[in-house]
N, C-alpha and C. Protein backbone atom coordinates (compact mmCIF):
# COMPACT_ATOMS: atom_id res chain seq x y z
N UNK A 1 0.82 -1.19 0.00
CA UNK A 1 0.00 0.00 0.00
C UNK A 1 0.87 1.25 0.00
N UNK A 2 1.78 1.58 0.59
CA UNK A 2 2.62 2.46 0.44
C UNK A 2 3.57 2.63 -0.29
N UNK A 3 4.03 1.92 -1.16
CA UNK A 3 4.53 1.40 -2.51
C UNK A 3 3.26 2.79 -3.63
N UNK A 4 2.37 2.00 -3.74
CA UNK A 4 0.80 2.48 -3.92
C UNK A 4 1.04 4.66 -3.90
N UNK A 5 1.20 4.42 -2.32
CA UNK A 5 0.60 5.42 -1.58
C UNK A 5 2.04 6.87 -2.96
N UNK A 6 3.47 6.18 -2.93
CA UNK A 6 4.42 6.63 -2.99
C UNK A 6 4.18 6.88 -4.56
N UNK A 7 4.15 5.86 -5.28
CA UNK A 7 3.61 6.11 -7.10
C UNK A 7 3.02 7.32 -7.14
N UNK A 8 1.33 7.02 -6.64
CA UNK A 8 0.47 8.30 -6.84
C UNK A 8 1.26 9.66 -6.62
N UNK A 9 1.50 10.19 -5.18
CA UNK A 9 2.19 11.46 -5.36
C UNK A 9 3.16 11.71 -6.15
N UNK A 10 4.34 10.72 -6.76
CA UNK A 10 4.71 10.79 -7.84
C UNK A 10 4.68 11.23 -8.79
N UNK A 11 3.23 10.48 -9.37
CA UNK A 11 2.67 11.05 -10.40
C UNK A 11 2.43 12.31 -10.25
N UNK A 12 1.58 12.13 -9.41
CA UNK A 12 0.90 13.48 -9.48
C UNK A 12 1.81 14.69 -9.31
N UNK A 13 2.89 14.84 -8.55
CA UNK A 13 4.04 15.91 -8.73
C UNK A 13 4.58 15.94 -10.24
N UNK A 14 4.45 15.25 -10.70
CA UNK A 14 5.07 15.46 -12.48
C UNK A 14 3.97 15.86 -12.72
N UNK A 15 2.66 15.70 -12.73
CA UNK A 15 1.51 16.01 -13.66
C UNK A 15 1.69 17.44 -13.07
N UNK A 16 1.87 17.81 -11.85
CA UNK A 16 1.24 19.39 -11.42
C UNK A 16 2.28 19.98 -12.45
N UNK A 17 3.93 19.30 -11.63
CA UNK A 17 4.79 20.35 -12.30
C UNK A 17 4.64 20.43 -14.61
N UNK A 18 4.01 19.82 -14.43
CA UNK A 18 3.63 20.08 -16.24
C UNK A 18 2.98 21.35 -16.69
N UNK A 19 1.94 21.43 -15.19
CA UNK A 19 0.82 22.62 -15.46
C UNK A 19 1.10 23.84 -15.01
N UNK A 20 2.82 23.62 -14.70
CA UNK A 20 3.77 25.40 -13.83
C UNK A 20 4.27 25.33 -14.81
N UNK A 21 4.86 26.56 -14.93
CA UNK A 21 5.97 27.29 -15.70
C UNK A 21 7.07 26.33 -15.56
N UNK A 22 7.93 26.45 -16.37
CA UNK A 22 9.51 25.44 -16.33
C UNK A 22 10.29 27.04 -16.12
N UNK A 23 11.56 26.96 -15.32
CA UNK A 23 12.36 28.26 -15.69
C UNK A 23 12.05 28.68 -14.95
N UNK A 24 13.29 29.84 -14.61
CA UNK A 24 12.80 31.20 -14.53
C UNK A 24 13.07 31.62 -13.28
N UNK A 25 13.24 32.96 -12.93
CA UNK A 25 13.81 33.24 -11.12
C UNK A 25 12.40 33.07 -10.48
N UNK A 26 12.68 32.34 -9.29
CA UNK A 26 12.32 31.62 -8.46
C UNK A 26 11.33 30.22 -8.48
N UNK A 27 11.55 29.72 -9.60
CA UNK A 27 10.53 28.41 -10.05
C UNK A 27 11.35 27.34 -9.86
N UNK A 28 12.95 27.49 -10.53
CA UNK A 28 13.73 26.30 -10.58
C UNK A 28 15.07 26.58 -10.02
N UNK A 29 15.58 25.84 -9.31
CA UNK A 29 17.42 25.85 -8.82
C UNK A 29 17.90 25.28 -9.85
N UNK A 30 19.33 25.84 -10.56
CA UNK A 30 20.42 25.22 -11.15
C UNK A 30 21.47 25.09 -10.74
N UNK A 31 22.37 23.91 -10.82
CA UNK A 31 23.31 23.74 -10.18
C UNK A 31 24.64 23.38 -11.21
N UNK A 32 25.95 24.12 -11.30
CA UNK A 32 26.62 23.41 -12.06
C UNK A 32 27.27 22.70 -11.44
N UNK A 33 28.01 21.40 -11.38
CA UNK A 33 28.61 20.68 -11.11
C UNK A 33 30.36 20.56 -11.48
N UNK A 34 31.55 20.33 -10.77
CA UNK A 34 32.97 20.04 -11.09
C UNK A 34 33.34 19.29 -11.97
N UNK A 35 32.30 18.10 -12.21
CA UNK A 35 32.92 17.12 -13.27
C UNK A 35 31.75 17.40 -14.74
N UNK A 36 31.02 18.44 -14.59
CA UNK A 36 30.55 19.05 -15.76
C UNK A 36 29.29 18.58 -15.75
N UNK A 37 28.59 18.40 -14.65
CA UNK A 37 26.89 17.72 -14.49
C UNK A 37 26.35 18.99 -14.22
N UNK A 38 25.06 19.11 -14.76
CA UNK A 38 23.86 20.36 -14.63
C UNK A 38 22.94 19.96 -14.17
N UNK A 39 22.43 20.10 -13.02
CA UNK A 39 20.81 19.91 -13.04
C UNK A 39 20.27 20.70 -12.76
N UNK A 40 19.14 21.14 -13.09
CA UNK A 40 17.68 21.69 -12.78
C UNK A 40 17.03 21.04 -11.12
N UNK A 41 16.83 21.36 -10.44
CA UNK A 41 16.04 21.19 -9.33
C UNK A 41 14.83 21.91 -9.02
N UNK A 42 13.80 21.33 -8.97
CA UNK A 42 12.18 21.81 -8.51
C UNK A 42 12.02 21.31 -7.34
N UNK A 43 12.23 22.33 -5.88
CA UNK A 43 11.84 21.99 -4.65
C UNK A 43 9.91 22.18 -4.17
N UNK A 44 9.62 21.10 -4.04
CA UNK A 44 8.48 21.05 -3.52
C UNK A 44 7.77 20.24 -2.13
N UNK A 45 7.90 21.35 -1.45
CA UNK A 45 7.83 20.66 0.12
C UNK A 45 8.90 19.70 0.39
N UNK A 46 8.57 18.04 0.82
CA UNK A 46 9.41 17.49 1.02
C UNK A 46 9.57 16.89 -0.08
N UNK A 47 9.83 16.87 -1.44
CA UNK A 47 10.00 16.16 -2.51
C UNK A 47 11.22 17.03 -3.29
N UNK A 48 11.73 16.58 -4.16
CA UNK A 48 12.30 17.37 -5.23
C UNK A 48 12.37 17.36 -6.86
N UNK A 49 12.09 17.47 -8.00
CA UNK A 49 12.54 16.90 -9.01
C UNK A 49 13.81 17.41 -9.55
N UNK A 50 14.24 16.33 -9.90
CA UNK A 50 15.29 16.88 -10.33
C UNK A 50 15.98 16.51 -11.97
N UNK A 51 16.55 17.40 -12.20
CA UNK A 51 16.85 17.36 -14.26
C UNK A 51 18.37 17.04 -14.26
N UNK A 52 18.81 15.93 -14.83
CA UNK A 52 20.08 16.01 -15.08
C UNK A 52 20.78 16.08 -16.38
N UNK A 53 21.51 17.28 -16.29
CA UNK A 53 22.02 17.51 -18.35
C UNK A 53 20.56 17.35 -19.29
N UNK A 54 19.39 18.06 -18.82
CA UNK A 54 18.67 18.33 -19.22
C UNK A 54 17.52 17.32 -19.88
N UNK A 55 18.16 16.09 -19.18
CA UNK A 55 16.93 14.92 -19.35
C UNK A 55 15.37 15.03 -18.50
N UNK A 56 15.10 13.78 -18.31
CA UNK A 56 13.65 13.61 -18.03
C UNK A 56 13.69 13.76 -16.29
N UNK A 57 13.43 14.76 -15.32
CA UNK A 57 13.18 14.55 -14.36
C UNK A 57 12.69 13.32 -13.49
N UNK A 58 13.17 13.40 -12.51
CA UNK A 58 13.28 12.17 -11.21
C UNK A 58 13.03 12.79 -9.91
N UNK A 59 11.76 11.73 -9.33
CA UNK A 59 11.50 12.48 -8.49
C UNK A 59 12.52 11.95 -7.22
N UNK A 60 12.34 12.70 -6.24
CA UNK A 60 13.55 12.48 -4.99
C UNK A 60 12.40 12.97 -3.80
N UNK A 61 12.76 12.44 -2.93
CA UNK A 61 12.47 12.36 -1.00
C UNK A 61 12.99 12.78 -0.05
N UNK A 62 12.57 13.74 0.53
CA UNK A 62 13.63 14.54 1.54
C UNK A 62 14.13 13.29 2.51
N UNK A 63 14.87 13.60 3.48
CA UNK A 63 15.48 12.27 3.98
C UNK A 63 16.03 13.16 5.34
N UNK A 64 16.26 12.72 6.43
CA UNK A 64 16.94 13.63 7.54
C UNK A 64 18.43 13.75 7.32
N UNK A 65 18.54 14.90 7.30
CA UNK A 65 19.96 15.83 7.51
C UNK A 65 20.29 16.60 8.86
N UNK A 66 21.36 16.19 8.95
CA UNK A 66 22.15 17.02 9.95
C UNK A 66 22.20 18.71 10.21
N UNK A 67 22.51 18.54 8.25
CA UNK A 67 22.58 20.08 8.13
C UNK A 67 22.16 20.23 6.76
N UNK A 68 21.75 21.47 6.19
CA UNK A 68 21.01 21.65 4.99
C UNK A 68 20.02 20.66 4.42
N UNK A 69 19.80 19.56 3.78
CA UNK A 69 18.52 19.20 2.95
C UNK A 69 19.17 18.09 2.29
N UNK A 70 18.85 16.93 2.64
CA UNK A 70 19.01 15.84 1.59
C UNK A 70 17.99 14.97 1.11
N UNK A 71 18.03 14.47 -0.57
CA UNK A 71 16.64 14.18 -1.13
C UNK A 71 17.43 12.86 -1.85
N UNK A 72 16.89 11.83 -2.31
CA UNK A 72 17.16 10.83 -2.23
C UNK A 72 15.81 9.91 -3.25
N UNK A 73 16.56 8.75 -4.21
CA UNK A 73 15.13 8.05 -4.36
C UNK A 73 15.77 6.72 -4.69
N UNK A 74 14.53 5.96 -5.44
CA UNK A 74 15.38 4.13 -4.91
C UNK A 74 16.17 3.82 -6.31
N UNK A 75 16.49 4.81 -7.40
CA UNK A 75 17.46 4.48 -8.27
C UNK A 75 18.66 4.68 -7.72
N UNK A 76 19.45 5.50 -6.80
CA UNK A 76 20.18 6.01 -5.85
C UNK A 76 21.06 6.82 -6.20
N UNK A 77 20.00 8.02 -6.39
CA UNK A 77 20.71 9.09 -6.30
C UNK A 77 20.20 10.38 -5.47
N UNK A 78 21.47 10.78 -5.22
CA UNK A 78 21.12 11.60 -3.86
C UNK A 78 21.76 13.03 -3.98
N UNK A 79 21.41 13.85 -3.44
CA UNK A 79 21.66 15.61 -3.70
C UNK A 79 21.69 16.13 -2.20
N UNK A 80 22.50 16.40 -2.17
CA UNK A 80 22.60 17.30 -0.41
C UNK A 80 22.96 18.28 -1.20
N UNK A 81 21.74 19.58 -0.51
CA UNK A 81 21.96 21.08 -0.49
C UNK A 81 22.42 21.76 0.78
N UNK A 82 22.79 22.71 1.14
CA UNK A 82 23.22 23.42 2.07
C UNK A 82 23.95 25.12 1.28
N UNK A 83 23.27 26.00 1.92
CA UNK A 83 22.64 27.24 1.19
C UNK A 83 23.19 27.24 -0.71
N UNK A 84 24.28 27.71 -1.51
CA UNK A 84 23.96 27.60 -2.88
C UNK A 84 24.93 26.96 -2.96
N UNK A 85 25.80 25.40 -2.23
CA UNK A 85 26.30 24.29 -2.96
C UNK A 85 25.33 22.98 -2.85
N UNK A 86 25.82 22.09 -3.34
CA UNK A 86 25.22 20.81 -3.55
C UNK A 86 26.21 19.69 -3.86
N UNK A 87 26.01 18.54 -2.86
CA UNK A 87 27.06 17.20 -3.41
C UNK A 87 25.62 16.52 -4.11
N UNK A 88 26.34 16.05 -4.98
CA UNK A 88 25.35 15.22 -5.70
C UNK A 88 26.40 13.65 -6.48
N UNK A 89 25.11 12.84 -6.25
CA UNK A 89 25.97 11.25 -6.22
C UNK A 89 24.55 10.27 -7.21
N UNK A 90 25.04 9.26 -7.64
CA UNK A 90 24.27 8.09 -8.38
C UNK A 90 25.20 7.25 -8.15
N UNK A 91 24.16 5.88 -7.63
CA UNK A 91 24.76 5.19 -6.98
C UNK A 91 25.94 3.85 -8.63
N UNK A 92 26.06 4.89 -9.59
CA UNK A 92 26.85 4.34 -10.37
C UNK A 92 28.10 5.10 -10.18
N UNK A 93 28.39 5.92 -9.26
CA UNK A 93 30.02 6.72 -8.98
C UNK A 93 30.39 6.12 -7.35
N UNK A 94 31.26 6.81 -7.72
CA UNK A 94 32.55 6.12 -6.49
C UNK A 94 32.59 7.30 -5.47
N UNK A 95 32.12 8.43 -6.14
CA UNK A 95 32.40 9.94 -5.07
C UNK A 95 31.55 10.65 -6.00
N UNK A 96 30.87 11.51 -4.92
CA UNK A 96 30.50 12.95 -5.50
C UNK A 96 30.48 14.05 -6.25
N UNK A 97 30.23 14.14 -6.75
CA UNK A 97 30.38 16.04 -7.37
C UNK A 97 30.11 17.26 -6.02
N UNK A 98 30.79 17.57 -6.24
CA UNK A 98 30.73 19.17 -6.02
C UNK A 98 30.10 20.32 -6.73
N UNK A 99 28.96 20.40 -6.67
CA UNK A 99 27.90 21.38 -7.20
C UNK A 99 27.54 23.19 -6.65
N UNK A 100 28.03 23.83 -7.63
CA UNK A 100 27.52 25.27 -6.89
C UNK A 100 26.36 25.89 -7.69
N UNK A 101 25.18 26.63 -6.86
CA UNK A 101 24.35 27.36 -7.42
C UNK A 101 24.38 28.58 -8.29
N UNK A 102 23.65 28.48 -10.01
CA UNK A 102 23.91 29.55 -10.89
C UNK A 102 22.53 29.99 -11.23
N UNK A 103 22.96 31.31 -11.55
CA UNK A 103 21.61 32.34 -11.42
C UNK A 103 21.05 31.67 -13.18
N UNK A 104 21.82 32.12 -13.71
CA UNK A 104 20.99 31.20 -15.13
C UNK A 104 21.99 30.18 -15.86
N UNK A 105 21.60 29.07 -15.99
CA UNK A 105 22.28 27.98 -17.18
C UNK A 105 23.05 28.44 -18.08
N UNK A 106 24.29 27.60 -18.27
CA UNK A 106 24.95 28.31 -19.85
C UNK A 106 24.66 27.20 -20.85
């Protein structure tokens, strides 16, 4: 049931975010990354989506942090924010990126 419970809001966070604006100051976080990764981030409550090199968004789960915000989902990849950096990981690397926040994409 919670399998269930977890799909639906899922969905339904991609369907809303279809019917917002994409872009733009204050709708979406961008992050560039050290080893040359971009993503797009859409914070919504405790969820996040997130865009990587400009593919198909994934949704993510806030998760308890120590300090700043970590979001997480069961492909395994994970994004800790803390004010405008970000480590960001897939559980196909060995270590992290080092991610800092940019006002617009290049």
């Amino acid at each position: 049931m919670t399998t269930l419970k977890f799909a639906a809001v899922g969905g339904a966070a991609v369907l809303l975010s279809a019917c917002m604006s994409v872009g733009g100051p204050g709708v979406s976080t961008y992050y560039e990354c050290d080893r040359g990764t971009r993503l797009k981030v859409d914070f919504m409550g405790d969820r996040a989506l997130v865009s990587v090199n400009g593919g198909r968004p994934e949704a993510m789960r806030s998760t308890p942090a120590a300090s700043g915000a970590i979001y997480e989902n069961r492909a395994g990849w994970r994004l800790h924010t803390k004010g405008n950096e970000a480590m960001w990981n897939t559980a196909l690397r060995s270590a992290p990126e080092t991610c800092r926040q940019v006002v617009v994409p290049r």
